[in-house]
N, C-alpha and C. Protein backbone atom coordinates (compact mmCIF):
# COMPACT_ATOMS: atom_id res chain seq x y z
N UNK A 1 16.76 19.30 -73.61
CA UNK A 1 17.64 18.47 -72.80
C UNK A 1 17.50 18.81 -71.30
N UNK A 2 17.38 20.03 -71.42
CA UNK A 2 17.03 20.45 -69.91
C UNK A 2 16.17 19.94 -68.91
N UNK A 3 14.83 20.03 -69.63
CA UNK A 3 13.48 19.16 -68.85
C UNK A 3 13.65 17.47 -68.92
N UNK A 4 14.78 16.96 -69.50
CA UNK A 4 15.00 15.58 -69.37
C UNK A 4 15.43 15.37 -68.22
N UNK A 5 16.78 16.22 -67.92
CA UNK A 5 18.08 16.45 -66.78
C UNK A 5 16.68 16.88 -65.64
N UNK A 6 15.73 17.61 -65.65
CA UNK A 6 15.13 18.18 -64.57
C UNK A 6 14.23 17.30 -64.27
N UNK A 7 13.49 16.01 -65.48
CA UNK A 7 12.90 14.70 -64.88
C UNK A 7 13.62 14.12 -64.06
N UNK A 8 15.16 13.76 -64.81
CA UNK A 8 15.17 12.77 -63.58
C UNK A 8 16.06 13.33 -62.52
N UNK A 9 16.13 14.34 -62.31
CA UNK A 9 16.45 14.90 -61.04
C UNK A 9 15.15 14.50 -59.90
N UNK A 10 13.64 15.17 -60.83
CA UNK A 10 12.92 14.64 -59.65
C UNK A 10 12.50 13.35 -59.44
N UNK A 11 13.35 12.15 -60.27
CA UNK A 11 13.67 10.88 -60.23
C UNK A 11 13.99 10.37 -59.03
N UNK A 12 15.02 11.10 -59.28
CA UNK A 12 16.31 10.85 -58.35
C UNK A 12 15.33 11.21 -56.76
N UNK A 13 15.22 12.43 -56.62
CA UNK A 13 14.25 12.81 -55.37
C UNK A 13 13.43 12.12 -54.86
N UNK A 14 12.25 11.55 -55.97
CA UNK A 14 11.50 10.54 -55.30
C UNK A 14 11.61 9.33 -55.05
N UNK A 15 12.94 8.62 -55.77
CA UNK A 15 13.56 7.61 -55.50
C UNK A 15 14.34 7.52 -54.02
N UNK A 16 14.90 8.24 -53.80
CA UNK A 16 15.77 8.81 -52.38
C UNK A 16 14.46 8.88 -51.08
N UNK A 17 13.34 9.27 -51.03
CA UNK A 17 12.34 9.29 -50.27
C UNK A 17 11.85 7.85 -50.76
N UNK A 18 11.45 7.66 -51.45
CA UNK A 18 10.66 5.87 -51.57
C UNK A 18 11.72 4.91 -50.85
N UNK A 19 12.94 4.83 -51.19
CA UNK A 19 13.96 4.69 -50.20
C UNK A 19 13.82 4.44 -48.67
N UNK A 20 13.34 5.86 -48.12
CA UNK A 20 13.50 5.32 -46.83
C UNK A 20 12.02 4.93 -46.54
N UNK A 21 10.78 4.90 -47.24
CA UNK A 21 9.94 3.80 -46.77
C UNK A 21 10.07 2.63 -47.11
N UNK A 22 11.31 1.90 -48.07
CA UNK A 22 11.29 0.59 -48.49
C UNK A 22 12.07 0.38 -47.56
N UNK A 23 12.80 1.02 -47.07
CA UNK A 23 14.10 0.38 -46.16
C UNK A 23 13.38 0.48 -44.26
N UNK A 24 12.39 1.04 -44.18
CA UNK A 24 11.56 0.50 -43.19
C UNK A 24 11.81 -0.32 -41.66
N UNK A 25 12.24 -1.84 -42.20
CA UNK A 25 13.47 -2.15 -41.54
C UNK A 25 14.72 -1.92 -41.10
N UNK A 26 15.28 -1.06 -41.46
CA UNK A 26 16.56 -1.13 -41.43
C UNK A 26 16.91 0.24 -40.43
N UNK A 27 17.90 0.71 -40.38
CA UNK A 27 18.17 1.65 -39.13
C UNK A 27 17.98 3.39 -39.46
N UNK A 28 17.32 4.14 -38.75
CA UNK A 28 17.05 5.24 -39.68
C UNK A 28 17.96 5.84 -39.92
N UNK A 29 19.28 6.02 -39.42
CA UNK A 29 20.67 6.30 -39.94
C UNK A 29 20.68 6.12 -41.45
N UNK A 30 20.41 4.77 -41.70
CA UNK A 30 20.30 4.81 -43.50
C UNK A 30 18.91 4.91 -44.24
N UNK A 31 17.93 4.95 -43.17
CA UNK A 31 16.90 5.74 -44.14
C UNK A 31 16.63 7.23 -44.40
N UNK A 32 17.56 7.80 -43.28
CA UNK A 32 18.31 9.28 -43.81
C UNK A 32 18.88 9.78 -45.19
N UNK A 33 20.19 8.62 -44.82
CA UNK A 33 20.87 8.78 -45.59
C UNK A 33 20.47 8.95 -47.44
N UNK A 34 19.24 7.76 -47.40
CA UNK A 34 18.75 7.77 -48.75
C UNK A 34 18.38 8.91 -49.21
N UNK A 35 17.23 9.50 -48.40
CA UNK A 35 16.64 10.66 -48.69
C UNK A 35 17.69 11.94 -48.93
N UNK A 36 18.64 11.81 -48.16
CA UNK A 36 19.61 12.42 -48.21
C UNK A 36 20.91 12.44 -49.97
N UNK A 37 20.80 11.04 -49.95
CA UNK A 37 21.59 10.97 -50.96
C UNK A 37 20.77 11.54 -52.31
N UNK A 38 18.97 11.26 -52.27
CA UNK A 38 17.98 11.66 -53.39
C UNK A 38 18.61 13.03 -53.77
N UNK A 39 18.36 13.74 -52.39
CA UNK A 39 18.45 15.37 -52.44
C UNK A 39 19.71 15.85 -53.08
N UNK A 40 21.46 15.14 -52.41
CA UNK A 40 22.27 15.60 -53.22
C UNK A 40 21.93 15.09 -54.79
N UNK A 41 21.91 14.22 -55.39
CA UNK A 41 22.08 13.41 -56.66
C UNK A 41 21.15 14.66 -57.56
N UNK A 42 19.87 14.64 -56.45
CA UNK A 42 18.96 15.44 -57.55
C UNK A 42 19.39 16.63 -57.64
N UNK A 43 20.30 17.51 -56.26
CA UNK A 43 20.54 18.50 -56.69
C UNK A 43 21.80 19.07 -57.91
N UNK A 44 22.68 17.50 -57.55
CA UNK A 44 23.89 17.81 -59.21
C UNK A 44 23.27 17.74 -60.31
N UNK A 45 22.49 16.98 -60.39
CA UNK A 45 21.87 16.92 -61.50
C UNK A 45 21.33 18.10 -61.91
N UNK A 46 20.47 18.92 -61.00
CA UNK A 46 20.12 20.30 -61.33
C UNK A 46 21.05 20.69 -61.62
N UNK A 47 22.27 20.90 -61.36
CA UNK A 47 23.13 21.98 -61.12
C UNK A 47 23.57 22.15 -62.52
N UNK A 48 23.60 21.19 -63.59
CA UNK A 48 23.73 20.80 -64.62
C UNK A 48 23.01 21.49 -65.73
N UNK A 49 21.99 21.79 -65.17
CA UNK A 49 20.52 22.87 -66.57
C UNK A 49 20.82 24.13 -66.32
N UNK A 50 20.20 24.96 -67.18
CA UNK A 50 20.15 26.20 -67.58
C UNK A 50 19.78 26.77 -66.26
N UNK A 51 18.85 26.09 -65.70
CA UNK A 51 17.56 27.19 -64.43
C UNK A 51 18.75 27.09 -63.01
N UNK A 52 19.36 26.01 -63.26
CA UNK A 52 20.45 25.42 -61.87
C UNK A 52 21.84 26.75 -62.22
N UNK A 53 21.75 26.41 -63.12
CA UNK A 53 23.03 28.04 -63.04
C UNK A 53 22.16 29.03 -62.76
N UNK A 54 21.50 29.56 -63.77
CA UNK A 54 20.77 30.87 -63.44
C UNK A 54 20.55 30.72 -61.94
N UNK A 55 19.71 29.82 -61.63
CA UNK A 55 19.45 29.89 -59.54
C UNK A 55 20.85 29.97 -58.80
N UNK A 56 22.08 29.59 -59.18
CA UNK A 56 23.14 29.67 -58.58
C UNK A 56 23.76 31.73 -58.70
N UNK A 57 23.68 31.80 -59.58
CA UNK A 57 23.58 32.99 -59.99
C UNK A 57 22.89 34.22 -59.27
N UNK A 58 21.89 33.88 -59.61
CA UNK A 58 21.08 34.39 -58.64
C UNK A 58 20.97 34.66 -56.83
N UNK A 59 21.18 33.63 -56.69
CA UNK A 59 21.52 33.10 -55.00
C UNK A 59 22.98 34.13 -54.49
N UNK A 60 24.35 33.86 -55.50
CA UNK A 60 25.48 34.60 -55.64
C UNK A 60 25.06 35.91 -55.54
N UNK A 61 24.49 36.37 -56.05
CA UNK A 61 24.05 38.23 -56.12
C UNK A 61 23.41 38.45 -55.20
N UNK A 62 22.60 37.74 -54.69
CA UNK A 62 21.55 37.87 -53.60
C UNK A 62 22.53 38.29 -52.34
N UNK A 63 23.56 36.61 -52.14
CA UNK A 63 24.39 36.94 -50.99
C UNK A 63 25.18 38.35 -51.04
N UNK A 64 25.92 38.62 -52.07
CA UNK A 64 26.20 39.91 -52.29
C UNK A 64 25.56 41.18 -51.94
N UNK A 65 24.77 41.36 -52.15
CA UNK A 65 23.44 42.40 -51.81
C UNK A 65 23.41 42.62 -50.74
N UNK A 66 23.16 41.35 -49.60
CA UNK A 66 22.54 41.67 -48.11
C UNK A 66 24.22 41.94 -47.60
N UNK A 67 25.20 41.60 -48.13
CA UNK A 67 26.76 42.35 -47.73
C UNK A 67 26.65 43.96 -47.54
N UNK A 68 26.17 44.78 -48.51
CA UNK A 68 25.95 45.67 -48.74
C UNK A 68 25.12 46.81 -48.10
N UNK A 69 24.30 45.68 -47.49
CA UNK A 69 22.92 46.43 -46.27
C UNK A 69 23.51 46.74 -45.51
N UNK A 70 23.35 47.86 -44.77
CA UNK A 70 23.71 48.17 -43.64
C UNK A 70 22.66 48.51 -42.16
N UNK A 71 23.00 47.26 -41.31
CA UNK A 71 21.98 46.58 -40.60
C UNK A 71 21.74 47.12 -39.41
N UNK A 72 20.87 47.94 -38.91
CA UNK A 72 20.74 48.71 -37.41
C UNK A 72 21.86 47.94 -36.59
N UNK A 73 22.05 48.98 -35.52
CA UNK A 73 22.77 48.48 -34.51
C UNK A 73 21.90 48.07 -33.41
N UNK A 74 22.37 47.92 -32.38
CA UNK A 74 21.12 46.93 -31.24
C UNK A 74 20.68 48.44 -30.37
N UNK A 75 21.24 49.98 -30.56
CA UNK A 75 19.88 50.56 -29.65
C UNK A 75 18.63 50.54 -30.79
N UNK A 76 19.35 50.66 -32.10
CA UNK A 76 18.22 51.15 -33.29
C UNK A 76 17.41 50.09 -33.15
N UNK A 77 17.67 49.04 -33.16
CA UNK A 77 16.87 47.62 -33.01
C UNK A 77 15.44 47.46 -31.66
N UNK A 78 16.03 47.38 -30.20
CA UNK A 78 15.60 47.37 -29.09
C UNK A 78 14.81 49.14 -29.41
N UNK A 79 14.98 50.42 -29.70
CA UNK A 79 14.04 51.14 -29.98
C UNK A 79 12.81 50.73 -30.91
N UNK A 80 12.77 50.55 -32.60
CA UNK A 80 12.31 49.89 -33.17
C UNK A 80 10.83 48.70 -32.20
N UNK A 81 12.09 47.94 -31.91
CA UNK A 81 10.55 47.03 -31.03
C UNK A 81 10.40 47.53 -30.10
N UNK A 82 10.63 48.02 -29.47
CA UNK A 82 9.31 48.65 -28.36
C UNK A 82 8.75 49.75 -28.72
N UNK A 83 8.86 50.18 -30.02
CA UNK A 83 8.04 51.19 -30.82
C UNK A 83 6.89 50.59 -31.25
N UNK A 84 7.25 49.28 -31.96
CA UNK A 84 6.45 48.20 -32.28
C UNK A 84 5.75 47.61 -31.17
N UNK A 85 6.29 47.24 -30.08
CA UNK A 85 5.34 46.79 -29.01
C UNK A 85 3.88 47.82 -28.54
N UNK A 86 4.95 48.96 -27.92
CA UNK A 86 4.03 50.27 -27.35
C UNK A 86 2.55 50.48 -28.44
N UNK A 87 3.07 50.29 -30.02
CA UNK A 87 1.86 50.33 -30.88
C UNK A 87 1.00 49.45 -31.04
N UNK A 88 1.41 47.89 -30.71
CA UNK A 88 0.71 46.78 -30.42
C UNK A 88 -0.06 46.84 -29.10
N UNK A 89 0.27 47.46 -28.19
CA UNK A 89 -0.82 47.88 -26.87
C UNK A 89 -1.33 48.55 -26.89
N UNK A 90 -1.06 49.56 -27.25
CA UNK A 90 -2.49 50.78 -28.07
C UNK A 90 -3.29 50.71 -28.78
N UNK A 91 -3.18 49.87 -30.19
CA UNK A 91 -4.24 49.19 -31.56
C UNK A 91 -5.18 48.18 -30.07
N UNK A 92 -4.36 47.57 -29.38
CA UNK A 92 -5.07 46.25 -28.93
C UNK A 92 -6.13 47.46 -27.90
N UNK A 93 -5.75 47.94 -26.97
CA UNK A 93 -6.53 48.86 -26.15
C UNK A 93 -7.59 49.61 -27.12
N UNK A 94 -7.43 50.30 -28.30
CA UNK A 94 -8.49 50.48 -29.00
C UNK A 94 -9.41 50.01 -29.62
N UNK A 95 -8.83 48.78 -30.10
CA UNK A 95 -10.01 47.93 -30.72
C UNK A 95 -10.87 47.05 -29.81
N UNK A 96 -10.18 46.60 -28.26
CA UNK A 96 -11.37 46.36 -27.50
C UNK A 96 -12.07 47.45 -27.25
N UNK A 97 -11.77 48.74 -26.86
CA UNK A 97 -13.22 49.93 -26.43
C UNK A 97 -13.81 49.94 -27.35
N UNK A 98 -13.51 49.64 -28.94
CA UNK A 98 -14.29 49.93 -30.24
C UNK A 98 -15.42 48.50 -29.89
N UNK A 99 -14.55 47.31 -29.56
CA UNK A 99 -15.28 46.01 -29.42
C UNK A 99 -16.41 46.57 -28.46
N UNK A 100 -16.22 46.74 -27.54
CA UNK A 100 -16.66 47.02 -26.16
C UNK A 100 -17.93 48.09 -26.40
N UNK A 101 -17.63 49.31 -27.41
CA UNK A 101 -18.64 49.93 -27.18
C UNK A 101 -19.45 49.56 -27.90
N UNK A 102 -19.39 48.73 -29.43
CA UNK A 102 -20.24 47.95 -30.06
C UNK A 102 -21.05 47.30 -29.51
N UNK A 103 -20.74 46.43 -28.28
CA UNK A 103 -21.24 45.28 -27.88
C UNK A 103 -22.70 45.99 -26.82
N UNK A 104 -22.21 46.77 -25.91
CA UNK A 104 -23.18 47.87 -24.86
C UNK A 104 -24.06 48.25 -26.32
N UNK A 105 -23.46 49.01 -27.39
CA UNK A 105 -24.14 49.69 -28.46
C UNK A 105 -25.78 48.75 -28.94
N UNK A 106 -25.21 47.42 -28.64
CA UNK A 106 -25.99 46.44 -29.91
C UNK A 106 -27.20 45.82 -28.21
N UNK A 107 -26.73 45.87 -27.17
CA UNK A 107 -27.39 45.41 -25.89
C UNK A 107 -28.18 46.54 -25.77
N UNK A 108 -28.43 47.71 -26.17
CA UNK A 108 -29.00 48.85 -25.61
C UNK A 108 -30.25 48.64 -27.18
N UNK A 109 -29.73 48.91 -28.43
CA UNK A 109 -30.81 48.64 -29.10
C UNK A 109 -31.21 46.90 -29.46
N UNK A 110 -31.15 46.33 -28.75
CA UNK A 110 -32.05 44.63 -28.69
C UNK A 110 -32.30 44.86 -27.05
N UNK A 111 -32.48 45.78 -26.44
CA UNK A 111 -33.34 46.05 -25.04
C UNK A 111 -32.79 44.88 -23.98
N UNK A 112 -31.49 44.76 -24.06
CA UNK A 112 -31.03 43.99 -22.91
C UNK A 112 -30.11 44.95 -22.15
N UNK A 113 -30.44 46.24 -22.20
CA UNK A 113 -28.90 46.79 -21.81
C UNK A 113 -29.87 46.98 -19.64
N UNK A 114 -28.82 47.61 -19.26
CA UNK A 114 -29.57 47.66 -17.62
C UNK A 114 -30.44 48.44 -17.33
């Protein structure tokens, strides 16, 4: 019964988008709206199967969880990235001299170097 309810949910979806290219004419206010209405319809309809609870479920615990994190404050943060920056200018400064000495490296044995 489930994969019936989950056809025509994506019924409903692609009906709601075919929608606003049939309605073409008309003002995009309501060719929103269609697509819009696809998305709710299809999503009650999900909400209805086994996988639509379990995902509700799921989603519920999730939000719960990141409650629970406890999230740097803004020096831990602003340290952090410019820890991250300072290391992004150093990798970058090394891998051009690595580039750099390759390049002299490969000009010296193909006899173009000065």
């Amino acid at each position: 019964m489930d994969k019936i309810k989950l056809g025509f949910a994506f019924l409903l979806l692609a009906a709601g988008i075919a929608g606003f290219y049939y309605l073409r004419d008309s003002a995009m206010v309501i060719r929103v709206i269609s697509v819009l209405a696809g998305f709710v319809l299809a999503g009650v309809t999900i909400w209805f199967t086994t996988q639509g609870k379990q995902f509700y479920a799921y989603s519920r615990e999730s939000s719960e969880e990141t409650k629970k994190v406890i999230w740097p404050n803004r020096k831990e943060t602003v340290q952090t990235t410019a820890i991250v920056f300072a290391f992004v200018v150093v990798m970058a400064i090394f891998l051009w001299l690595v580039d750099a000495s390759l390049m002299l490296a490969m000009k010296y044995l193909m006899g173009q170097g000065d």
